[in-house]
PDB file of N, CA and C in Angstrom:
ATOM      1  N   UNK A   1    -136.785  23.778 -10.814  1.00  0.00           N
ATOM      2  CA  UNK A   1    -137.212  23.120  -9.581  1.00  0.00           C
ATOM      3  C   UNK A   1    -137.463  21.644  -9.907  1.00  0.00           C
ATOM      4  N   UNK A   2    -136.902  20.845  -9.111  1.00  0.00           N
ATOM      5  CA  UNK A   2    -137.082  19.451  -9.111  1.00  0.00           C
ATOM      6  C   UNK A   2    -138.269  19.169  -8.469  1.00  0.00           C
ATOM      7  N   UNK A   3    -139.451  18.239  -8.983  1.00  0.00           N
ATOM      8  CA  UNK A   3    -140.787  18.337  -8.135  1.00  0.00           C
ATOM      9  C   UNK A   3    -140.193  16.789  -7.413  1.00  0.00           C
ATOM     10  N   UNK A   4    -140.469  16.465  -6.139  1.00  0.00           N
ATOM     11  CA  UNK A   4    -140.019  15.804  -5.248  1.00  0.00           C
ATOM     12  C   UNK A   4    -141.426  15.156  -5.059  1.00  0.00           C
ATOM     13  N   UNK A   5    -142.416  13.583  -5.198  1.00  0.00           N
ATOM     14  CA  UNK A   5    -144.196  13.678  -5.910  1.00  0.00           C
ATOM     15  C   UNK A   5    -144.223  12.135  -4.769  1.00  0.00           C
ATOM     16  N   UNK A   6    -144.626  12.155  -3.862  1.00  0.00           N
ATOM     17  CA  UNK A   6    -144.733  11.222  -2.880  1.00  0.00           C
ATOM     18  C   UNK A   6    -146.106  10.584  -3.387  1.00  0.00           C
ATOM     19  N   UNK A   7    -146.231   9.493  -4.406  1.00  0.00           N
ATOM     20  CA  UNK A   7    -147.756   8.883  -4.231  1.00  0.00           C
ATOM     21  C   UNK A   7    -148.328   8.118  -3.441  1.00  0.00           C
ATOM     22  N   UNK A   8    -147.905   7.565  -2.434  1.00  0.00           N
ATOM     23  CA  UNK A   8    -148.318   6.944  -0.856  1.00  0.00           C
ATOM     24  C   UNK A   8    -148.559   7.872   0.087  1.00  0.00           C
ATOM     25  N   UNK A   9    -148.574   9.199  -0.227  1.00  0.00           N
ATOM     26  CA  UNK A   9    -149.156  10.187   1.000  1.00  0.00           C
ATOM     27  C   UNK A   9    -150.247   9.974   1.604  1.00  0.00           C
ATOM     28  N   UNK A  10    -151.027   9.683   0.161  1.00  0.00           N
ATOM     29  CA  UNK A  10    -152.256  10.120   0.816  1.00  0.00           C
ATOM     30  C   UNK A  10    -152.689  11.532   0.343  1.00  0.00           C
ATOM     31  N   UNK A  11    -151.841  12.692  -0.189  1.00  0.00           N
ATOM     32  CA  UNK A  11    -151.979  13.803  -0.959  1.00  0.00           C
ATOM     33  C   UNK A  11    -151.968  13.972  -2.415  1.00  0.00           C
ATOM     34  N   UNK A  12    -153.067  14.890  -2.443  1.00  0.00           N
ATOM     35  CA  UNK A  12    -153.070  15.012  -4.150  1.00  0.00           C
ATOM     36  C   UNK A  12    -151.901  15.126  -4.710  1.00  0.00           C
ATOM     37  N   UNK A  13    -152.068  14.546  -5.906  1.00  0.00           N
ATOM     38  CA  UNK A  13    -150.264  14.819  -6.658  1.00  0.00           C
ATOM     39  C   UNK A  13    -150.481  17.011  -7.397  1.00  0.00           C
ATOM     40  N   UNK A  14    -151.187  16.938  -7.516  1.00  0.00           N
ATOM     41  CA  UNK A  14    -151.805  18.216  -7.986  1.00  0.00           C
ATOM     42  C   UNK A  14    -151.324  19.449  -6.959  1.00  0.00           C
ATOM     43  N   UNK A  15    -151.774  18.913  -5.360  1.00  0.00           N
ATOM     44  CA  UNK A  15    -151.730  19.850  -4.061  1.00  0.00           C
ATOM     45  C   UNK A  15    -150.203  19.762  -3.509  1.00  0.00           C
ATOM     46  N   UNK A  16    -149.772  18.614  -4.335  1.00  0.00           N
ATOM     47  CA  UNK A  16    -148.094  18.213  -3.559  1.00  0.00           C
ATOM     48  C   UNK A  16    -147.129  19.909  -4.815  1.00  0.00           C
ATOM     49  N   UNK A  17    -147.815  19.747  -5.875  1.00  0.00           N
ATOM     50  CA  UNK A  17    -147.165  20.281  -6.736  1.00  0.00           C
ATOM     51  C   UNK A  17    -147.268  21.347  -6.316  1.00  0.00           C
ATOM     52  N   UNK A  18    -148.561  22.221  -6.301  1.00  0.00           N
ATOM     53  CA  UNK A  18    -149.021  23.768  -5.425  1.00  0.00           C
ATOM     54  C   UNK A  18    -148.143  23.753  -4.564  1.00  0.00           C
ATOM     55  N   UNK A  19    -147.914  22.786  -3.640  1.00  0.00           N
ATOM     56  CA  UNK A  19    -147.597  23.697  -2.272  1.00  0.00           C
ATOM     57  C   UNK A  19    -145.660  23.425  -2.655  1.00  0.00           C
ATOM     58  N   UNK A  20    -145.231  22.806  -3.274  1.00  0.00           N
ATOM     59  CA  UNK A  20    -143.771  22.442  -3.923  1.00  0.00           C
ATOM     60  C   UNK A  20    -143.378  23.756  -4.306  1.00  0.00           C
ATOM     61  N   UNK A  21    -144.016  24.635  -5.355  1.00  0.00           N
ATOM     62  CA  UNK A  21    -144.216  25.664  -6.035  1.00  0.00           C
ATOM     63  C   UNK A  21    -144.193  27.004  -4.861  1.00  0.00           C
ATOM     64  N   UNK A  22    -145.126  26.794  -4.130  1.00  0.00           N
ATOM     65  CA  UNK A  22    -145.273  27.935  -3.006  1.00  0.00           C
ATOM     66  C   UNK A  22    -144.108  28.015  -2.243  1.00  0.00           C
ATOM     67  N   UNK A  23    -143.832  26.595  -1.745  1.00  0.00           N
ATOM     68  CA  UNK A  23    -142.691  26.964  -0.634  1.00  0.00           C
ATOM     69  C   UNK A  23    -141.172  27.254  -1.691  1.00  0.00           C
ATOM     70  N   UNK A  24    -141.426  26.547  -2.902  1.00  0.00           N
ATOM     71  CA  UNK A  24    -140.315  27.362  -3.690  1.00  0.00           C
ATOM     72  C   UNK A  24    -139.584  28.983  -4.103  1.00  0.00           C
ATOM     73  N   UNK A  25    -141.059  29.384  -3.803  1.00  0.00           N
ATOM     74  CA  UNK A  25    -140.984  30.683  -4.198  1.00  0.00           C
ATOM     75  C   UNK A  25    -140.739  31.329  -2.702  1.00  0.00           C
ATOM     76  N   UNK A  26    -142.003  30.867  -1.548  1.00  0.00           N
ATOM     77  CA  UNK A  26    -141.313  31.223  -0.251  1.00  0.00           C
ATOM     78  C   UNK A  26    -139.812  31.649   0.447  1.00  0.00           C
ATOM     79  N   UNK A  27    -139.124  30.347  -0.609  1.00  0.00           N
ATOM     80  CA  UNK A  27    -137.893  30.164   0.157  1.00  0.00           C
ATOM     81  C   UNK A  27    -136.482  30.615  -0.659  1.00  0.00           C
ATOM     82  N   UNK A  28    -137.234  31.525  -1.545  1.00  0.00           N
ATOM     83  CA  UNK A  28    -136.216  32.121  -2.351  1.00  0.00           C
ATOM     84  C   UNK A  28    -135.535  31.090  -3.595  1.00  0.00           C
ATOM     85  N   UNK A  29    -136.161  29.800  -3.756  1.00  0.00           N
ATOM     86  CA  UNK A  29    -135.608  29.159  -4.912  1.00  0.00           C
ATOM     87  C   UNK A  29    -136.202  29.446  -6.377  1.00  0.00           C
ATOM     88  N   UNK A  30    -137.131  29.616  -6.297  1.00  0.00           N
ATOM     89  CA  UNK A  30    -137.991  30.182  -7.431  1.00  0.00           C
ATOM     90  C   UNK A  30    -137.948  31.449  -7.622  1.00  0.00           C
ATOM     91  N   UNK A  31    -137.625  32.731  -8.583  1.00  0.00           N
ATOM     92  CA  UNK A  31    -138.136  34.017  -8.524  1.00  0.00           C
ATOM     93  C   UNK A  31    -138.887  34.109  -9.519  1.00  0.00           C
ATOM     94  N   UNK A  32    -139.357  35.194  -9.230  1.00  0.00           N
ATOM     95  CA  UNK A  32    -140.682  35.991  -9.727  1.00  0.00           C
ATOM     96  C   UNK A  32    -140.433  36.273 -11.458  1.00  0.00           C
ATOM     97  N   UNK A  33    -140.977  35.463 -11.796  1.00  0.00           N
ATOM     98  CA  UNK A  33    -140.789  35.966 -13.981  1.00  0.00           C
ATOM     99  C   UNK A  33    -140.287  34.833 -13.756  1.00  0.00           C
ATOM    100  N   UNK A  34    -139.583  34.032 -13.293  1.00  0.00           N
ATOM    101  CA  UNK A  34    -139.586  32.274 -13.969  1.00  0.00           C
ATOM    102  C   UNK A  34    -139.886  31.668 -14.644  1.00  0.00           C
ATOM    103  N   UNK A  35    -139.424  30.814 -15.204  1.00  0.00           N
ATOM    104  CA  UNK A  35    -139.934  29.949 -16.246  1.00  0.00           C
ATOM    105  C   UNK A  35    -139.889  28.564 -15.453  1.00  0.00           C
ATOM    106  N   UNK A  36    -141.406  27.689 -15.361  1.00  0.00           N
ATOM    107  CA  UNK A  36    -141.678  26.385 -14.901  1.00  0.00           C
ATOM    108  C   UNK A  36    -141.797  25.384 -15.725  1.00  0.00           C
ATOM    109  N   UNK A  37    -141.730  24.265 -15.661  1.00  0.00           N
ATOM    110  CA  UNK A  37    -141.567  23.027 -16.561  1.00  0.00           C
ATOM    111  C   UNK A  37    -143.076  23.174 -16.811  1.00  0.00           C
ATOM    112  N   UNK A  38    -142.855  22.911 -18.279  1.00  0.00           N
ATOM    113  CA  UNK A  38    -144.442  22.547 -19.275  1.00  0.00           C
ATOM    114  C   UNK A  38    -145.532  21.629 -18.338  1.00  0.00           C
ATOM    115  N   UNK A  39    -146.662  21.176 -18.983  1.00  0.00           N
ATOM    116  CA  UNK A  39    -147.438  20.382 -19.036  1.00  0.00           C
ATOM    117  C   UNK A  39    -147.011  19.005 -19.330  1.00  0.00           C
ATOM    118  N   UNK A  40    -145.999  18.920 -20.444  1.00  0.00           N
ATOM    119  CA  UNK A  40    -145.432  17.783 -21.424  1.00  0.00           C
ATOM    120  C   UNK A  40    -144.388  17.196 -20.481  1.00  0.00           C
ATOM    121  N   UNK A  41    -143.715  17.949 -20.129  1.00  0.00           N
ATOM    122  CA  UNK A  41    -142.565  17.616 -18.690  1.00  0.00           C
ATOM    123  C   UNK A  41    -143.223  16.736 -17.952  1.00  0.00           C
ATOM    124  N   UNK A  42    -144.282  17.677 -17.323  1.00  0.00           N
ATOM    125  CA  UNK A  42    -144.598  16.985 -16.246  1.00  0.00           C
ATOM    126  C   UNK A  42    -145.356  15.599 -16.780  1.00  0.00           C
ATOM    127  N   UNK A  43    -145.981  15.166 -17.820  1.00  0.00           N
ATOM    128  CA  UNK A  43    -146.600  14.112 -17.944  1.00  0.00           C
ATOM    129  C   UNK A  43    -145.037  13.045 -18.512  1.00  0.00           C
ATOM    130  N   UNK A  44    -143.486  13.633 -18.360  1.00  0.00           N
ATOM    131  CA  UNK A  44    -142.799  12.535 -18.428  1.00  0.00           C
ATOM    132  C   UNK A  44    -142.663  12.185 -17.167  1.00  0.00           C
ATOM    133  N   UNK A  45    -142.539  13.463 -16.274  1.00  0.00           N
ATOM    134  CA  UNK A  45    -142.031  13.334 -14.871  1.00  0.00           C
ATOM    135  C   UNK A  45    -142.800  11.867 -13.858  1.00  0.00           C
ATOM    136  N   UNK A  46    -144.041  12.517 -14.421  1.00  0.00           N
ATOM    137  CA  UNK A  46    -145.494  11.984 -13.789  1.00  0.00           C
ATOM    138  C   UNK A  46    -145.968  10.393 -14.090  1.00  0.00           C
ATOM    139  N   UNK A  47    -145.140  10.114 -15.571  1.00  0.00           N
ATOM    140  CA  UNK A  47    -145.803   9.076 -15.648  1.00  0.00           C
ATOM    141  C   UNK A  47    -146.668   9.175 -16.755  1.00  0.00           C
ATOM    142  N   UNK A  48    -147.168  10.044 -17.984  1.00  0.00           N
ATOM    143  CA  UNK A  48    -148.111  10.284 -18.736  1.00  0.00           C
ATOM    144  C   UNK A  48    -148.978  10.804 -17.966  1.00  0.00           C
ATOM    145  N   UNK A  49    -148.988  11.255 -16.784  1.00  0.00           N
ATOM    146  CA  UNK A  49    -150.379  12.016 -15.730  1.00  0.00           C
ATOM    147  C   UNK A  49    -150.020  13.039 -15.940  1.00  0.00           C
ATOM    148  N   UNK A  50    -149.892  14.321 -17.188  1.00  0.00           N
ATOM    149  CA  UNK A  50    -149.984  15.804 -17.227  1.00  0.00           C
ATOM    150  C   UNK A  50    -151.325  16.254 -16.510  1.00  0.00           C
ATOM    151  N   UNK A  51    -152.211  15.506 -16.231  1.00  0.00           N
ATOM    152  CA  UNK A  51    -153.524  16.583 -15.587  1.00  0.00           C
ATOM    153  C   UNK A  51    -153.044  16.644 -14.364  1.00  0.00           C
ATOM    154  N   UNK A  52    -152.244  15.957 -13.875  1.00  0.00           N
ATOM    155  CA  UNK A  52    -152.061  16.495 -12.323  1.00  0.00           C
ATOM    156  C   UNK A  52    -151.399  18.097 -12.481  1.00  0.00           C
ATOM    157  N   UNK A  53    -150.133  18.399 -13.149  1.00  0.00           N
ATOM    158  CA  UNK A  53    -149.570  19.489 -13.289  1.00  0.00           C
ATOM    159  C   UNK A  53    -150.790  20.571 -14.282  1.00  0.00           C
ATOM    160  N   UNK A  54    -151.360  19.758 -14.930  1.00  0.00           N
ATOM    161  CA  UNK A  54    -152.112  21.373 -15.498  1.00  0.00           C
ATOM    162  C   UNK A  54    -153.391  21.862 -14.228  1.00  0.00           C
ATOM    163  N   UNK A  55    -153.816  20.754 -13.252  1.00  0.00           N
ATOM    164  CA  UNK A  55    -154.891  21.038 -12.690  1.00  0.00           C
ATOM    165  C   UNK A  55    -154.075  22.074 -11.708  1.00  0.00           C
ATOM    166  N   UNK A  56    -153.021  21.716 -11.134  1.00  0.00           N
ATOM    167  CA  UNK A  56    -151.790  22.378 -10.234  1.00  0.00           C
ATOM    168  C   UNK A  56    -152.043  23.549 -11.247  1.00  0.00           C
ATOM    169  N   UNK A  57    -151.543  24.406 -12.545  1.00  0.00           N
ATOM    170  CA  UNK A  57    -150.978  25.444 -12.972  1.00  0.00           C
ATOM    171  C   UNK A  57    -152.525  26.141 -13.502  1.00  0.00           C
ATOM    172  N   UNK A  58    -153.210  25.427 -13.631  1.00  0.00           N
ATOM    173  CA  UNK A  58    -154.904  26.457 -13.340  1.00  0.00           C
ATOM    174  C   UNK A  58    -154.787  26.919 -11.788  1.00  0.00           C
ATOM    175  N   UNK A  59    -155.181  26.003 -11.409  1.00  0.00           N
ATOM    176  CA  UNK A  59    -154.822  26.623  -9.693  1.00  0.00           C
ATOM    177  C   UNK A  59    -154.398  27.924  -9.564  1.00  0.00           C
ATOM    178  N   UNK A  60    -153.097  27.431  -9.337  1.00  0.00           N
ATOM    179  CA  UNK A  60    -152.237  28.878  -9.403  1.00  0.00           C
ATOM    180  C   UNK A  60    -152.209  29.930 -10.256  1.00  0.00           C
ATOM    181  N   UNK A  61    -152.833  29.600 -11.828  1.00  0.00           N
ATOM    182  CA  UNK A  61    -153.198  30.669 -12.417  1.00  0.00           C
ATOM    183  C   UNK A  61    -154.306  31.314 -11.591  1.00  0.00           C
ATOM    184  N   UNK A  62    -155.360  30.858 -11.369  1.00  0.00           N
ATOM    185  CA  UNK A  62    -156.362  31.430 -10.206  1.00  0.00           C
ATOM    186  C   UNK A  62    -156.186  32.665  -9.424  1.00  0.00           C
ATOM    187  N   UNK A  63    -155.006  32.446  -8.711  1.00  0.00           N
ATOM    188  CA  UNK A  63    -154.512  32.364  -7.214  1.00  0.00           C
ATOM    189  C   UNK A  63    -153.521  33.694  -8.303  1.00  0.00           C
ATOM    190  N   UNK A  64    -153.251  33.956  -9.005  1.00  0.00           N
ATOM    191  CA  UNK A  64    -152.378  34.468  -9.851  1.00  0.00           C
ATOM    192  C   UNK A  64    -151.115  34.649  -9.514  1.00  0.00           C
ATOM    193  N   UNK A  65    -150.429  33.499  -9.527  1.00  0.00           N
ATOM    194  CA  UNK A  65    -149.406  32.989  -8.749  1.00  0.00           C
ATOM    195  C   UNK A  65    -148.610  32.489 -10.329  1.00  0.00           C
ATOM    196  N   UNK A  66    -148.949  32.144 -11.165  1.00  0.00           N
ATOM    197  CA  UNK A  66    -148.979  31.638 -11.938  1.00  0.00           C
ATOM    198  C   UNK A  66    -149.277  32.688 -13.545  1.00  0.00           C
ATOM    199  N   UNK A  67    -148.486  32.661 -14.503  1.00  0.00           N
ATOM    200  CA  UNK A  67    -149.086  33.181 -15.475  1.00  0.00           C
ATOM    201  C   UNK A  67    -148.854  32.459 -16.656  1.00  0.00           C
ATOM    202  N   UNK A  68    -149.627  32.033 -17.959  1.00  0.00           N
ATOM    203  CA  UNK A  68    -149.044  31.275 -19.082  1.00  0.00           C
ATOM    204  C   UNK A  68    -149.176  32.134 -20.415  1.00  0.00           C
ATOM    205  N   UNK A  69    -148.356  32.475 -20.747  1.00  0.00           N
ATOM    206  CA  UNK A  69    -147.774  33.080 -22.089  1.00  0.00           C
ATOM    207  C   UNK A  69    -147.565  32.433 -23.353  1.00  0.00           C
ATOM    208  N   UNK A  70    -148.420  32.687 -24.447  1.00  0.00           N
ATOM    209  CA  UNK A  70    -148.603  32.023 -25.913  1.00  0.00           C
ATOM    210  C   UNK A  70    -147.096  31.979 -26.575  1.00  0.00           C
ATOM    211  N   UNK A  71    -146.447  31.049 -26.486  1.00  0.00           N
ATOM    212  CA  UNK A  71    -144.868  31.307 -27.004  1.00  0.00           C
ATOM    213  C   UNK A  71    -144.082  31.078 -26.059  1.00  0.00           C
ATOM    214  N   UNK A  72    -144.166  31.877 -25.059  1.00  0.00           N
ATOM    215  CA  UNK A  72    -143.088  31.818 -23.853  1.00  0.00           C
ATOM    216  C   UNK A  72    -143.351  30.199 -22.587  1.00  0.00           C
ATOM    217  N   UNK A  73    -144.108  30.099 -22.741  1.00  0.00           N
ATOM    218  CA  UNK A  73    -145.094  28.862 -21.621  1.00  0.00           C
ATOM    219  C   UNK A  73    -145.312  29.827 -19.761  1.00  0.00           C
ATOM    220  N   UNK A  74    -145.326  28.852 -19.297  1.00  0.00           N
ATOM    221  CA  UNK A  74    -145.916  28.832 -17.849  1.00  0.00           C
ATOM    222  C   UNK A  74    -144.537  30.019 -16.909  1.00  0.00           C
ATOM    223  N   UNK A  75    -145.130  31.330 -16.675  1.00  0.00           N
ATOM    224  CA  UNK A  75    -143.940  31.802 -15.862  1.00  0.00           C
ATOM    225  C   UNK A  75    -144.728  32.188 -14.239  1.00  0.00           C
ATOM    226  N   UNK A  76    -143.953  32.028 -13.185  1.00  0.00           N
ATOM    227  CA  UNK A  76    -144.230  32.987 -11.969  1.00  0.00           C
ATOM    228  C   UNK A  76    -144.789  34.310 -12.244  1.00  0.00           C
ATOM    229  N   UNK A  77    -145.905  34.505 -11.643  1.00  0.00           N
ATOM    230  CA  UNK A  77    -146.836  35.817 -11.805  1.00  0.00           C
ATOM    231  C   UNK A  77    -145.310  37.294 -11.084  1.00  0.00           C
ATOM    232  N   UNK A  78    -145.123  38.506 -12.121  1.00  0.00           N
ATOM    233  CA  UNK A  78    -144.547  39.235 -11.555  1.00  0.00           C
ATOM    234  C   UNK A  78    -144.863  39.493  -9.975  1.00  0.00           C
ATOM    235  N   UNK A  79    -145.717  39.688  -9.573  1.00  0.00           N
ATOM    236  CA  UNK A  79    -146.243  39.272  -8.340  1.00  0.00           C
ATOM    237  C   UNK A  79    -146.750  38.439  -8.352  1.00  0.00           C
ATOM    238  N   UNK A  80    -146.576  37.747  -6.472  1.00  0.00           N
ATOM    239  CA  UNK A  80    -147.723  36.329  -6.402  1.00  0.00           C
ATOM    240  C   UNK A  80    -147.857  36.723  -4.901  1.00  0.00           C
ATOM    241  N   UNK A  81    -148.912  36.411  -4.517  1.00  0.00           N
ATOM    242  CA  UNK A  81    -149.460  36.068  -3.043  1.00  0.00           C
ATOM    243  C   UNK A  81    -149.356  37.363  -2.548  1.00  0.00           C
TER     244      UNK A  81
END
């Protein structure tokens, strides 16, 4: 998934990422056991700002939408939502 990160919104870069992620999976682009771009990604993507994407992938770990695996990294929860 390409994160698409509007910083003149006015929206968290964190909440842009969540809901990027949600409607990804919503809309059939994302499936379930996925593998998502690191922490390290995102702080090239971002600019050196990885806390936006890890505060985003706690989140969704939360929400258990999200799961992170020692070895494997960050995958889509076999179930989510």
């Amino acid at each position: 998934i390409k994160f698409l990160l509007d910083y003149s919104s006015g929206m968290p870069i964190y909440r842009q990422i969540i809901d990027q992620i949600r409607f990804g999976i919503a809309s059939g682009q994302l499936k379930l056991g996925e593998q998502l771009p690191t922490a390290e990604r995102f702080a090239v993507e971002l600019k050196g700002k990885s806390k936006y994407g890890i505060q985003a992938y706690k989140e969704l770990e939360n929400q258990n939408i999200l799961e992170t695996q020692q070895g494997t990294g960050t995958l889509l929860a076999k179930r989510t939502m």
